[in-house]
Protein backbone atom coordinates (compact mmCIF):
# COMPACT_ATOMS: atom_id res chain seq x y z
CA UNK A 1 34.70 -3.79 -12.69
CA UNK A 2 35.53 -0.47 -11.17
CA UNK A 3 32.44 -1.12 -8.89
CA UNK A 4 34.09 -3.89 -7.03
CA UNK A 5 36.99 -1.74 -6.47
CA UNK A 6 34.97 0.98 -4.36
CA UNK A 7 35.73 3.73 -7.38
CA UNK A 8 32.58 6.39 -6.57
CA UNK A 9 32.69 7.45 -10.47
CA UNK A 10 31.19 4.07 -10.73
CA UNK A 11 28.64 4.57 -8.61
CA UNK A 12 27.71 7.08 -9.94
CA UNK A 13 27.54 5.81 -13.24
CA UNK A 14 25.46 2.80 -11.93
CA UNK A 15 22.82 5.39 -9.84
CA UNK A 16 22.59 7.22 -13.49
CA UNK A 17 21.94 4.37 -15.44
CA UNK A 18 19.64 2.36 -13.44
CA UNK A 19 17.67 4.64 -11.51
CA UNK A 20 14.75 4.58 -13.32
CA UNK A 21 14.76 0.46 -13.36
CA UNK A 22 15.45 0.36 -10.08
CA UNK A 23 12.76 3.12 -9.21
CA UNK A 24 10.09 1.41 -11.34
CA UNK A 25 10.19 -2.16 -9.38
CA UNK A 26 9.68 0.03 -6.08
CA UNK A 27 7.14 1.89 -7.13
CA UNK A 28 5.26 -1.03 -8.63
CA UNK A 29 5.43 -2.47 -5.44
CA UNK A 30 5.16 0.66 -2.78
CA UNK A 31 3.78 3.41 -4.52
CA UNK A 32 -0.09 2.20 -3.09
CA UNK A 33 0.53 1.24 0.16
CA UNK A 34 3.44 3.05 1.28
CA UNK A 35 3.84 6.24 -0.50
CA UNK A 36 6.48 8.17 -2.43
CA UNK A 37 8.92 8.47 0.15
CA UNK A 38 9.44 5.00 0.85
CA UNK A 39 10.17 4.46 -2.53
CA UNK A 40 12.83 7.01 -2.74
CA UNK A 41 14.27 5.43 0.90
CA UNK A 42 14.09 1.89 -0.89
CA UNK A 43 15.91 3.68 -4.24
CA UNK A 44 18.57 4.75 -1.73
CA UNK A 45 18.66 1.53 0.04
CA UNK A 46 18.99 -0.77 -3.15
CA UNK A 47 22.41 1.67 -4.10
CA UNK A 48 23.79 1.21 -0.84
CA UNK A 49 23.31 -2.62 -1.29
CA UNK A 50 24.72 -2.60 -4.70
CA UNK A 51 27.83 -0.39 -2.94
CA UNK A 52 28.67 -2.79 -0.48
CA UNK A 53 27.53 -6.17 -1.99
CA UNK A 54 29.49 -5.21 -5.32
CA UNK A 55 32.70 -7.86 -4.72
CA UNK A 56 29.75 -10.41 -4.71
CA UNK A 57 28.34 -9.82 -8.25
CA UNK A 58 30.31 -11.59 -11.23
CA UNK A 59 29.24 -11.21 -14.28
CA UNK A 60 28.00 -9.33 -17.85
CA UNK A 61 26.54 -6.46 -17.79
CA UNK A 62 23.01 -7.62 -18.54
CA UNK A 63 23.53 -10.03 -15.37
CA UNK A 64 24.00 -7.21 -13.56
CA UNK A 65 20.52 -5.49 -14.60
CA UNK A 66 18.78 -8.80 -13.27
CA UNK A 67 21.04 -8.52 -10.13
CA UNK A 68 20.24 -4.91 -9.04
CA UNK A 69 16.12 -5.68 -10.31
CA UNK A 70 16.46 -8.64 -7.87
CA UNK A 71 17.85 -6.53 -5.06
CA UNK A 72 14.98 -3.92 -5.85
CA UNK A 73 12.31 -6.40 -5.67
CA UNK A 74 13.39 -7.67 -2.22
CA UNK A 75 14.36 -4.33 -0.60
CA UNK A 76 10.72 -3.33 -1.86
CA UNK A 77 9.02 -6.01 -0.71
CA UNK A 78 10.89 -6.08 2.98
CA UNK A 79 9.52 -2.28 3.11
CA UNK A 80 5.90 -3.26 2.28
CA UNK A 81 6.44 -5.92 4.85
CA UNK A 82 7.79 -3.68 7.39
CA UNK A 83 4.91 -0.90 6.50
CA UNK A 84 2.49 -3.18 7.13
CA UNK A 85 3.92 -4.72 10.42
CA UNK A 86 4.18 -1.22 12.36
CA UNK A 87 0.48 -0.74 10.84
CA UNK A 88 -0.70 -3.62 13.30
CA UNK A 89 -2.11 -2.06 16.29
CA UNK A 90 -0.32 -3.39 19.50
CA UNK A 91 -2.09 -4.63 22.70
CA UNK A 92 -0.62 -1.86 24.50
CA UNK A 93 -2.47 0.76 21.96
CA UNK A 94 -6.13 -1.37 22.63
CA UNK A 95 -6.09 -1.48 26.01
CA UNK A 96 -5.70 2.90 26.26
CA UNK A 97 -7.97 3.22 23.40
CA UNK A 98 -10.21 1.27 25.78
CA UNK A 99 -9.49 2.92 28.88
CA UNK A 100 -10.14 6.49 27.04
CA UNK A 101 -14.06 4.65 25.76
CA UNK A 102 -16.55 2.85 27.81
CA UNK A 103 -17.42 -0.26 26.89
CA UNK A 104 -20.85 1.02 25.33
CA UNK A 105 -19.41 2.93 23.04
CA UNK A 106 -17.66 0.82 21.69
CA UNK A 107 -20.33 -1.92 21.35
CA UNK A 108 -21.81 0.55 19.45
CA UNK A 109 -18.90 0.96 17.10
CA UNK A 110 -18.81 -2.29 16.34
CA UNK A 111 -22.27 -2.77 15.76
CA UNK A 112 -22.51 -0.05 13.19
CA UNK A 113 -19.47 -1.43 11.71
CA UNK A 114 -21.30 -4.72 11.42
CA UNK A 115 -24.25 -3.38 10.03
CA UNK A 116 -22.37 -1.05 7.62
CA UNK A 117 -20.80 -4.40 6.07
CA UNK A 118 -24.09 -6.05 6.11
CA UNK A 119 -25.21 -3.45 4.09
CA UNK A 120 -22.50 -3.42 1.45
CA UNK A 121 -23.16 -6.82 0.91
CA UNK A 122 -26.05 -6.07 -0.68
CA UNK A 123 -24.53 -3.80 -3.22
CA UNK A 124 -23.05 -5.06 -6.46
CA UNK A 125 -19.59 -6.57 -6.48
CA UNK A 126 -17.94 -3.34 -8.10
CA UNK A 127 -19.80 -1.31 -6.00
CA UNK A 128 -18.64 -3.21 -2.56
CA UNK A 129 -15.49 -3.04 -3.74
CA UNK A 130 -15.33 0.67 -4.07
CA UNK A 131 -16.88 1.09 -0.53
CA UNK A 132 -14.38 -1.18 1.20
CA UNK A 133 -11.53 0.78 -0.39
CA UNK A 134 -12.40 4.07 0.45
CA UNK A 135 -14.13 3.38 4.16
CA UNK A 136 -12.11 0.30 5.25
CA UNK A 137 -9.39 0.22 3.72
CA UNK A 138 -8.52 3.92 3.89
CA UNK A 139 -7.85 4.81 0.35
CA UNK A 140 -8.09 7.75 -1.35
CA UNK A 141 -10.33 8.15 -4.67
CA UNK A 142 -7.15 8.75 -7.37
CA UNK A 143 -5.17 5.74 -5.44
CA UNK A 144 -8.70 3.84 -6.09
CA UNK A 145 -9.15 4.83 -9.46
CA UNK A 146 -5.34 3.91 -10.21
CA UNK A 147 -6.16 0.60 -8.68
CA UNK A 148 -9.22 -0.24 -10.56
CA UNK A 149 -8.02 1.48 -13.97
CA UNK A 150 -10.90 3.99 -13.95
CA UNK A 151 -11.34 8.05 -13.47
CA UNK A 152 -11.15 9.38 -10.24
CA UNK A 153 -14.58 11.53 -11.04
CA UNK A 154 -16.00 7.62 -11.94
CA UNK A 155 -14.82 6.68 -8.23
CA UNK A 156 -16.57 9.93 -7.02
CA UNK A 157 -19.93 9.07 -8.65
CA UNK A 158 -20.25 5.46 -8.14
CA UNK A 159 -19.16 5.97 -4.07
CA UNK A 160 -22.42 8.56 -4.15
CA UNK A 161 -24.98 6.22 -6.19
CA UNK A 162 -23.60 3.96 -3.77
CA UNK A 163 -24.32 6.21 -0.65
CA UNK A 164 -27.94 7.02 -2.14
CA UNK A 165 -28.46 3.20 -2.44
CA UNK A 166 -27.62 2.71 1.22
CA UNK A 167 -29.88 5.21 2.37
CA UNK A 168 -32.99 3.53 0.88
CA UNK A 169 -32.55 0.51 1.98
CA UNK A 170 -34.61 -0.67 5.15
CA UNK A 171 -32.19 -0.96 8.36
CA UNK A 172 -31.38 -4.52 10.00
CA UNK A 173 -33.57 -3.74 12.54
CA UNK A 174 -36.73 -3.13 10.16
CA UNK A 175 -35.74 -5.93 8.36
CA UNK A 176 -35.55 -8.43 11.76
CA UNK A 177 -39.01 -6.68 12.63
């Protein structure tokens, strides 16, 4: 295989061919949670892997589809991995946050917080679901609507039936009263 022998022509022939296989599995598995251009860096990543792993592959040609799909899937899945491990806030980043906030405050936070999921409880399961996407989860309405198969205008007006439901309800404190 003229791959194995470090011809570029080849590479390029592979990066032609497979692109859109090999763009596909990242996407599948990045596109939601890490965004366009860390599929395109894991496209780039899976050809350089192909490029220098290519004396290790022996084999037909349809082997080699369910190689490079293998190598996608990994290098995808390290990424999400990796995207998610910088996302973790570090002890460092707490203890300024709380230096910057008195303790009050945040008490506070965390008691609306509280009460804000005690409340979504209460609405109905697709309903909660929306609201935890979009307010704790950070989504935005089309990556919603992609996720739950639905129109993004159908995300918009079930988040504000949800919001009007909220506000009618009777606090936690009225309730405990």
């Amino acid at each position: 295989m003229k791959l194995q022998q470090q011809q570029e022509k080849a590479l390029e022939y592979v990066i032609d061919t497979y692109m859109p296989y090999v763009k596909a599995i990242a996407k599948k598995i990045l596109q939601y949670s890490c965004g366009n251009t860390a599929v395109d860096e894991c496209v780039n990543d899976v050809f350089l892997a192909v490029w220098q792993n290519s004396l290790k592959f022996n084999g037909s040609e349809q082997e080699f589809k369910k190689w490079i799909g293998t190598i996608a899937k990994f290098k995808a899945i390290d990424m999400y991995r990796k995207q998610q491990k910088s996302e973790t806030v570090s002890l460092d980043q707490v203890k300024e946050q709380v230096n910057y906030e008195t303790g009050e405050l945040l008490y506070l936070r965390k008691e609306q917080k509280d009460s804000l999921l005690i409340e979504i409880q209460t609405l109905p399961d697709t309903e909660r679901e929306l609201f935890l996407m979009k307010y704790y989860l950070d989504l935005s309405n089309g990556e919603i609507a992609a996720a739950l198969g639905i129109s993004k205008s159908a995300v918009e007006n079930r988040l504000y039936r949800g919001k009007k439901k909220l506000a009618t309800l009777p606090t936690i404190k009225e309730r405990l009263e």
